[in-house]
Protein backbone atom coordinates (compact mmCIF):
# COMPACT_ATOMS: atom_id res chain seq x y z
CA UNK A 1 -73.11 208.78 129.53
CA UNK A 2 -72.22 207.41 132.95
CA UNK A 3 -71.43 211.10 133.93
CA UNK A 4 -74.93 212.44 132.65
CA UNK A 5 -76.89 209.42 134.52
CA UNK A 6 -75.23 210.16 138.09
CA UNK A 7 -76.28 213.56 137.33
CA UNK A 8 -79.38 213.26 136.77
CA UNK A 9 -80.04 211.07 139.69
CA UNK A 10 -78.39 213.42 141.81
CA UNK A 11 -80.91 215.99 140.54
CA UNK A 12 -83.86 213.73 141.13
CA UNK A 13 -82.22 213.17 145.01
CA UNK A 14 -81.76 216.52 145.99
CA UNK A 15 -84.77 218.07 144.16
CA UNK A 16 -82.97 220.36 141.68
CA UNK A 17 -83.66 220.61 137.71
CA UNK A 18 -81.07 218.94 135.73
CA UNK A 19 -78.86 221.13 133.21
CA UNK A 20 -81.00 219.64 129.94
CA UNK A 21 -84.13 219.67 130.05
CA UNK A 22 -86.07 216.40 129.23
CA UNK A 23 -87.39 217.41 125.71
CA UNK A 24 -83.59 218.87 124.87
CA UNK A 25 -82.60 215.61 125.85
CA UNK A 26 -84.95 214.12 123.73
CA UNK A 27 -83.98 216.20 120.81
CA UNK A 28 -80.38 215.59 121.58
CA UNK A 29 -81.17 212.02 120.84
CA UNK A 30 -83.32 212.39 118.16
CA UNK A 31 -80.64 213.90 116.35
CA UNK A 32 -77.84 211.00 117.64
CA UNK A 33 -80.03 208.20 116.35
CA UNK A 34 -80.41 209.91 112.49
CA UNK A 35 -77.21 210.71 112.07
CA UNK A 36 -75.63 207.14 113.13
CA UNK A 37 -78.40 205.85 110.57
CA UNK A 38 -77.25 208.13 107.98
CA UNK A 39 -73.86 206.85 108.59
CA UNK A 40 -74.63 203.47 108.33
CA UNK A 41 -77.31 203.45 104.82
CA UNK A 42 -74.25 205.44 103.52
């Protein structure tokens, strides 16, 4: 996570598009959050 942070702020710096797009990101962790609930109802 660390690693993806100091990317992305290195991006924001220098003016360059990160590698994942916001809304991948978003989906990314859409799909992180239901699958440590259905791990833990389960």
């Amino acid at each position: 996570l660390l690693e993806e942070i100091g990317h992305f702020i290195s991006c924001i710096r220098e003016g360059r598009e990160p590698l994942v797009s916001g809304v991948a990101g978003r989906r990314a962790l859409a799909t992180a959050i239901e699958i440590t609930r259905l791990l833990t109802t389960h």
